[in-house]
PDB file of N, CA and C in Angstrom:
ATOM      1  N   UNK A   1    -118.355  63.257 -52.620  1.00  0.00           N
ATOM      2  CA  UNK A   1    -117.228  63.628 -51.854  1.00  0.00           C
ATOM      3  C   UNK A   1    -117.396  63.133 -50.425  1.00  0.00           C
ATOM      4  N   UNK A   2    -116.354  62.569 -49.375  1.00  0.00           N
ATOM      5  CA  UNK A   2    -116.364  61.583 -48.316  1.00  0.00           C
ATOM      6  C   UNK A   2    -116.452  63.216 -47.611  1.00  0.00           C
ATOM      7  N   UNK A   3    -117.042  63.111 -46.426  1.00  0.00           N
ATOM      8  CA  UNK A   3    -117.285  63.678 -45.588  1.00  0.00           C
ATOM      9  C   UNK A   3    -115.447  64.184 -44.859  1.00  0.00           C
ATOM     10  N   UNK A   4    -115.501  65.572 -44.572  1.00  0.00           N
ATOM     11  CA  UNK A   4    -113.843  65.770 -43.847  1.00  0.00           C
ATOM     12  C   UNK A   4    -113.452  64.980 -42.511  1.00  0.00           C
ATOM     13  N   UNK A   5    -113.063  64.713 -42.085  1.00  0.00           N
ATOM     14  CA  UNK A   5    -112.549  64.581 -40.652  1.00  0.00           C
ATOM     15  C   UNK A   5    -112.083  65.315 -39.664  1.00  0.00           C
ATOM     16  N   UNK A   6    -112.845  65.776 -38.652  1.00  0.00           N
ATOM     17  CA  UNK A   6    -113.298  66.767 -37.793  1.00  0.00           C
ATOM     18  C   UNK A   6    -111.921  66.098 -36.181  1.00  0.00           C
ATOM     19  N   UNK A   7    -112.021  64.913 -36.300  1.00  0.00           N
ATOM     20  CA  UNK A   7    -111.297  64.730 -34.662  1.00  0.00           C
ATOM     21  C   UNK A   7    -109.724  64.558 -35.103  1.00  0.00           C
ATOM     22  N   UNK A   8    -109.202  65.055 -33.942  1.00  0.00           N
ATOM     23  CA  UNK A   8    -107.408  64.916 -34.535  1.00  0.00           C
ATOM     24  C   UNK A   8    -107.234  63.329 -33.819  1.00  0.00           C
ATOM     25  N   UNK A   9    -105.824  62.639 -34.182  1.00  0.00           N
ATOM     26  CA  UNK A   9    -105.248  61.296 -33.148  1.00  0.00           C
ATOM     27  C   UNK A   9    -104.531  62.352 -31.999  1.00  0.00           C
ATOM     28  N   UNK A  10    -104.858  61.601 -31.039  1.00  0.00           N
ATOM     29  CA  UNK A  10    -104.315  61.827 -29.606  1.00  0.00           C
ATOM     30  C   UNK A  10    -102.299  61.629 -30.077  1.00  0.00           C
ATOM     31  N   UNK A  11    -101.746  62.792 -29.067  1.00  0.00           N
ATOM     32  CA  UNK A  11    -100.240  62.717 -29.379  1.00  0.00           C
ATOM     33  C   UNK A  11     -99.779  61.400 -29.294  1.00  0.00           C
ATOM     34  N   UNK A  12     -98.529  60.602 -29.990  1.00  0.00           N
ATOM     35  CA  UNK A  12     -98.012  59.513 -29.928  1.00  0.00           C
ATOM     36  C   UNK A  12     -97.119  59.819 -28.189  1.00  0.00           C
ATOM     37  N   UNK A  13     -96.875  58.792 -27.249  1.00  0.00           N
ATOM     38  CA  UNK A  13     -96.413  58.936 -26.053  1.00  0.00           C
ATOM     39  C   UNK A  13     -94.993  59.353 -26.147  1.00  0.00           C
ATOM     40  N   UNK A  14     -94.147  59.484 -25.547  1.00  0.00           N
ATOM     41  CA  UNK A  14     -92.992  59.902 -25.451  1.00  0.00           C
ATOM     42  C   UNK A  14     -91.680  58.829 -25.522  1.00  0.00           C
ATOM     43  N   UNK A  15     -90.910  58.299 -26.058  1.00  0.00           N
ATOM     44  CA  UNK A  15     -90.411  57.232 -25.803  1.00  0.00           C
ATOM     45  C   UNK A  15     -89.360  57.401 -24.512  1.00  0.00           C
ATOM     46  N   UNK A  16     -89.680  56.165 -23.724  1.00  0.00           N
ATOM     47  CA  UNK A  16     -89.026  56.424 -22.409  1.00  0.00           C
ATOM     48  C   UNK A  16     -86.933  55.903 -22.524  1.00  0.00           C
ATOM     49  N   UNK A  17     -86.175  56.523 -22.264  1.00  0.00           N
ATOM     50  CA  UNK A  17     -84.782  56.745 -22.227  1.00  0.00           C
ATOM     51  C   UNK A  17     -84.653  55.132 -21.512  1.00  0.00           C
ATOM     52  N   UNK A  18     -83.486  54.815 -22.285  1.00  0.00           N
ATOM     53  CA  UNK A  18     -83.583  53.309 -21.513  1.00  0.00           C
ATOM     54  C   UNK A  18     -81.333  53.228 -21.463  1.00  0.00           C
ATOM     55  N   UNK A  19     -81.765  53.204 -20.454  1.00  0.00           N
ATOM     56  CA  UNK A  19     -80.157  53.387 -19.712  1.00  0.00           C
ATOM     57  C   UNK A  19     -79.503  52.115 -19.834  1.00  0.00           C
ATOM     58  N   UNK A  20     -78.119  52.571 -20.341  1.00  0.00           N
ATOM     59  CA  UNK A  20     -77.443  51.393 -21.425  1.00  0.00           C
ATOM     60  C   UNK A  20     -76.636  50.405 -20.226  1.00  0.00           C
ATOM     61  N   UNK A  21     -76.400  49.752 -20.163  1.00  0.00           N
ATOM     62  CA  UNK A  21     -75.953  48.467 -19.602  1.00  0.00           C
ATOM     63  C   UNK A  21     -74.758  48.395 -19.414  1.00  0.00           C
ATOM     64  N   UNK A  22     -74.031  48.113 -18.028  1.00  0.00           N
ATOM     65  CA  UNK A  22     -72.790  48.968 -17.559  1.00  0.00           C
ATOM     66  C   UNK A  22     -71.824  47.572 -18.498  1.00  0.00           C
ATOM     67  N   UNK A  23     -70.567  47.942 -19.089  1.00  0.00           N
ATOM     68  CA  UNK A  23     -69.884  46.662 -19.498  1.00  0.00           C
ATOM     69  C   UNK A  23     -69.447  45.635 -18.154  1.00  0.00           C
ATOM     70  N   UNK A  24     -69.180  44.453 -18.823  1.00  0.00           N
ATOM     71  CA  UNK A  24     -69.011  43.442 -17.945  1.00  0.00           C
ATOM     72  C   UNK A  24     -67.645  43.167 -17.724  1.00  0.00           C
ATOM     73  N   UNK A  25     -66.290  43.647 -18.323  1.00  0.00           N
ATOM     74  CA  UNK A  25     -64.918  43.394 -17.653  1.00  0.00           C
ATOM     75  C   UNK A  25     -64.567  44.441 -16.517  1.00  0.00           C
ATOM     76  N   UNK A  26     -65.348  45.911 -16.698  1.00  0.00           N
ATOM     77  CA  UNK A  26     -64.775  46.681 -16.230  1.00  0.00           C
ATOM     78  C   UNK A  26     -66.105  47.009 -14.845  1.00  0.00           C
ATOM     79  N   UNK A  27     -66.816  46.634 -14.877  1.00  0.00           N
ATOM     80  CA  UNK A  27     -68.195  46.821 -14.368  1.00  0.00           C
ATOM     81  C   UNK A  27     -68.808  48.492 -14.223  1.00  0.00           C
ATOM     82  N   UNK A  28     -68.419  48.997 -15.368  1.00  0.00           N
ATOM     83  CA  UNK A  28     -68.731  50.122 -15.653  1.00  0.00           C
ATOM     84  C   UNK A  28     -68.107  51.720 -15.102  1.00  0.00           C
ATOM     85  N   UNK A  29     -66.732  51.096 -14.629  1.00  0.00           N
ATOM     86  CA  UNK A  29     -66.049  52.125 -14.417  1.00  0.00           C
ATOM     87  C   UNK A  29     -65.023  52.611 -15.960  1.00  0.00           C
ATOM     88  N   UNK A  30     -64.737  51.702 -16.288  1.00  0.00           N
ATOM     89  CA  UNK A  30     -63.890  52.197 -17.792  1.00  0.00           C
ATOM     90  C   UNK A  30     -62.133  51.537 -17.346  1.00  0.00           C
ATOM     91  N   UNK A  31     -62.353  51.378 -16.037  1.00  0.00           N
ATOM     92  CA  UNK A  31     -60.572  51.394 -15.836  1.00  0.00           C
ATOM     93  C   UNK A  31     -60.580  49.182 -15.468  1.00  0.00           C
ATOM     94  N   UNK A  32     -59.470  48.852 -15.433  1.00  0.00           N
ATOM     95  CA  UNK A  32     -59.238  47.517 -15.467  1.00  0.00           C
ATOM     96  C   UNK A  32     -57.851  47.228 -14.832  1.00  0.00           C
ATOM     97  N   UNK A  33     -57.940  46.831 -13.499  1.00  0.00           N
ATOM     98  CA  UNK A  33     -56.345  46.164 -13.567  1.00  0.00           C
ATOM     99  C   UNK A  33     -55.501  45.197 -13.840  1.00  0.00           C
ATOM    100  N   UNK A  34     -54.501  45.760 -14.875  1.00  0.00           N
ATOM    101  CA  UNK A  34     -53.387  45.557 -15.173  1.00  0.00           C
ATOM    102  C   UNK A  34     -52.216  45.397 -14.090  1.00  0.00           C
ATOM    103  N   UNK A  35     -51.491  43.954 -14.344  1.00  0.00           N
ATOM    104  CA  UNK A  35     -50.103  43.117 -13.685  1.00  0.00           C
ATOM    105  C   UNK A  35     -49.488  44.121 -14.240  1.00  0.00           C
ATOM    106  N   UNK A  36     -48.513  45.004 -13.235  1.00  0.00           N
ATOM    107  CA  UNK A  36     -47.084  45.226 -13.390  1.00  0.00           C
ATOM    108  C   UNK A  36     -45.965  44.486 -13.157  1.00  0.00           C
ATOM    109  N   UNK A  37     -45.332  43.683 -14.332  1.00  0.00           N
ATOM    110  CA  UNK A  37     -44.078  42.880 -14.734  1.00  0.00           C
ATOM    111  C   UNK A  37     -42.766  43.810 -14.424  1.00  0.00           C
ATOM    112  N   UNK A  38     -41.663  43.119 -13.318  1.00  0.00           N
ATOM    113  CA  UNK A  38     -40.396  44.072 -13.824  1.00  0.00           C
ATOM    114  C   UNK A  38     -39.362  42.824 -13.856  1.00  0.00           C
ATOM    115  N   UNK A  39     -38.141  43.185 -14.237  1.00  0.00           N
ATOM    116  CA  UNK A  39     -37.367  42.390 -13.782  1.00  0.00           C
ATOM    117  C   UNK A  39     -36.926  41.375 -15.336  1.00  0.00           C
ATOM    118  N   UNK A  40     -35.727  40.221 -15.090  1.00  0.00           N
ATOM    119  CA  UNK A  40     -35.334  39.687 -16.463  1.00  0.00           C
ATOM    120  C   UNK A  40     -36.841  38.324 -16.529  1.00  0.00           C
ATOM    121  N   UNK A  41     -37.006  38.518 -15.215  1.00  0.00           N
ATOM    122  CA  UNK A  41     -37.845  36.991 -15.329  1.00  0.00           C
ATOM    123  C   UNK A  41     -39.367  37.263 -15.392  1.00  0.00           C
ATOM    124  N   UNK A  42     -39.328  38.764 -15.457  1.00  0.00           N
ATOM    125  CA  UNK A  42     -40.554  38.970 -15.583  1.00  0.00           C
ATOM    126  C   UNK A  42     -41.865  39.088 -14.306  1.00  0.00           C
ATOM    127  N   UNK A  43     -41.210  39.332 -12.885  1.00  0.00           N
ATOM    128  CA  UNK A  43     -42.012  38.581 -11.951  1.00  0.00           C
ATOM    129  C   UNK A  43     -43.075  40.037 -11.566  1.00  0.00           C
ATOM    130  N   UNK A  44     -44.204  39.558 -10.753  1.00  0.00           N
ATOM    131  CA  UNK A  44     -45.302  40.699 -10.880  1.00  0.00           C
ATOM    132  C   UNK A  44     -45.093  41.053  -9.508  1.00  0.00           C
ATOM    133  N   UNK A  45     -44.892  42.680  -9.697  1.00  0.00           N
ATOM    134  CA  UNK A  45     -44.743  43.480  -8.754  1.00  0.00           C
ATOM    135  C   UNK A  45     -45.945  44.378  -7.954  1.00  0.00           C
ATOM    136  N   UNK A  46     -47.287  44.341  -8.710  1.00  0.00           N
ATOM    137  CA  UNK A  46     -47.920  45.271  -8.136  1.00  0.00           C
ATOM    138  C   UNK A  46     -49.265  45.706  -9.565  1.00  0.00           C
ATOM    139  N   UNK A  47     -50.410  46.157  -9.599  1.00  0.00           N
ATOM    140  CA  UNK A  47     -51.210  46.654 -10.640  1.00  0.00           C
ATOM    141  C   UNK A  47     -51.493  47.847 -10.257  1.00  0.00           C
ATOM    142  N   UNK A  48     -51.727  48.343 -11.740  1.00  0.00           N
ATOM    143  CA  UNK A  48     -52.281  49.806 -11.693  1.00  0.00           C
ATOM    144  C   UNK A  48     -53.199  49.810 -12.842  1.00  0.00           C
ATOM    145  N   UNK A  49     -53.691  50.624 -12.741  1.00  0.00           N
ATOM    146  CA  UNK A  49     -55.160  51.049 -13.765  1.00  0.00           C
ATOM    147  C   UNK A  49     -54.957  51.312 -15.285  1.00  0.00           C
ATOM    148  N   UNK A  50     -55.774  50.081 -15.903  1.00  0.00           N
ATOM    149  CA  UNK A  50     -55.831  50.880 -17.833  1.00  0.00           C
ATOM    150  C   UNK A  50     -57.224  50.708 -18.120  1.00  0.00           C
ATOM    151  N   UNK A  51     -56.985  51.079 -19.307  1.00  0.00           N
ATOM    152  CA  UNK A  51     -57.849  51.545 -19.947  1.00  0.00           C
ATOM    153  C   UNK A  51     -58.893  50.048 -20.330  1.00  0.00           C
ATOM    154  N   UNK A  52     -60.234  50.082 -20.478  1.00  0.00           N
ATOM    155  CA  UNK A  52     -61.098  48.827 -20.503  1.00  0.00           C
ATOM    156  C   UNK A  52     -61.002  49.007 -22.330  1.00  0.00           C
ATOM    157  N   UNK A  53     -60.311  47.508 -22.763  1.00  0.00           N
ATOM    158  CA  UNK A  53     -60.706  47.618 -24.242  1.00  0.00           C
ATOM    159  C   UNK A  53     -61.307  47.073 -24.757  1.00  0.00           C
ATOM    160  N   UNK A  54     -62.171  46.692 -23.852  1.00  0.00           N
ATOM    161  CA  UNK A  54     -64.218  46.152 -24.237  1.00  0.00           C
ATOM    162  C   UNK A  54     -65.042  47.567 -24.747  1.00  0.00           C
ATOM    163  N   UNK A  55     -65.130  48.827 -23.635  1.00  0.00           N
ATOM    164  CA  UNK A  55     -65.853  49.967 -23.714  1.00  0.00           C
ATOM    165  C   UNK A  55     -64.877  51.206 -24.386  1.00  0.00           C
ATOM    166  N   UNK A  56     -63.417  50.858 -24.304  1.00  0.00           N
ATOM    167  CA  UNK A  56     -63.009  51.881 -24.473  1.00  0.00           C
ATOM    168  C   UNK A  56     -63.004  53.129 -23.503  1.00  0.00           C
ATOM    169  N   UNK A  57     -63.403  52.478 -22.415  1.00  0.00           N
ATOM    170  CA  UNK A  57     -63.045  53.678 -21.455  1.00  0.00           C
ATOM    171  C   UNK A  57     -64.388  54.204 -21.127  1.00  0.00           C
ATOM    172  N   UNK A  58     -65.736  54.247 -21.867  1.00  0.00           N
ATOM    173  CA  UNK A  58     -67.399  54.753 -21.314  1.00  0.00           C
ATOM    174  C   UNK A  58     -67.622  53.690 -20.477  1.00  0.00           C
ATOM    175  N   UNK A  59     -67.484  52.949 -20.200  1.00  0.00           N
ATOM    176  CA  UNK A  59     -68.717  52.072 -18.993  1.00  0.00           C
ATOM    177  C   UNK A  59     -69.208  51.127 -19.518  1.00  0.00           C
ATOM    178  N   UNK A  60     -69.888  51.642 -20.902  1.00  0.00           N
ATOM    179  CA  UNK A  60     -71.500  50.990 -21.308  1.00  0.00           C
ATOM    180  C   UNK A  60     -71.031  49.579 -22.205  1.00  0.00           C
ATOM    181  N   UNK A  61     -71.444  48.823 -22.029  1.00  0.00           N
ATOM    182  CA  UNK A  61     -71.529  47.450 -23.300  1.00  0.00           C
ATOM    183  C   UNK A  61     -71.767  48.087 -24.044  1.00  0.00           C
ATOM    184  N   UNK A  62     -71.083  47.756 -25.252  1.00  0.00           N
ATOM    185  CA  UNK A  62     -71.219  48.205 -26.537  1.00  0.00           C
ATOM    186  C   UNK A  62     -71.645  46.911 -27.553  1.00  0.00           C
ATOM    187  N   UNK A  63     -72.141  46.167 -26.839  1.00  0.00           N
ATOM    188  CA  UNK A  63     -73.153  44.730 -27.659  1.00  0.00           C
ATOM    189  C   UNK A  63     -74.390  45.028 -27.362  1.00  0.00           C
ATOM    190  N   UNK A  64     -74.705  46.031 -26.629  1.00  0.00           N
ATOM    191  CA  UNK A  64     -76.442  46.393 -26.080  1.00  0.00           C
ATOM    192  C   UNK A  64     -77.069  47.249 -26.646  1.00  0.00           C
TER     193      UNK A  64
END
């Protein structure tokens, strides 16, 4: 019979949190501006804020 084993392994380390990578259209705010069109000819009046439909609105690249 092999002799028991008396020493334990030392704990495995902790894995360190690795902070996800802000997306690149919106630069990690979530919002993107959008041309406001009015008029028959279509001419641009002014932008306001949508939604980033790279992240969907979190920030983060979602290729990372």
């Amino acid at each position: 019979m092999a002799p028991r084993r008396t020493t334990t392994k030392p704990p495995a380390p902790a894995p360190v949190p690795v902070e996800p990578a802000p997306c690149q259209p919106c630069g990690g705010s979530g919002n993107v501006p959008v041309t406001v069109r009015v008029g028959r000819k279509r001419r641009p009046v002014g932008q306001q804020d949508g939604l980033c439909l790279n992240c969907l609105g979190s920030g983060t690249d979602p290729d990372a």
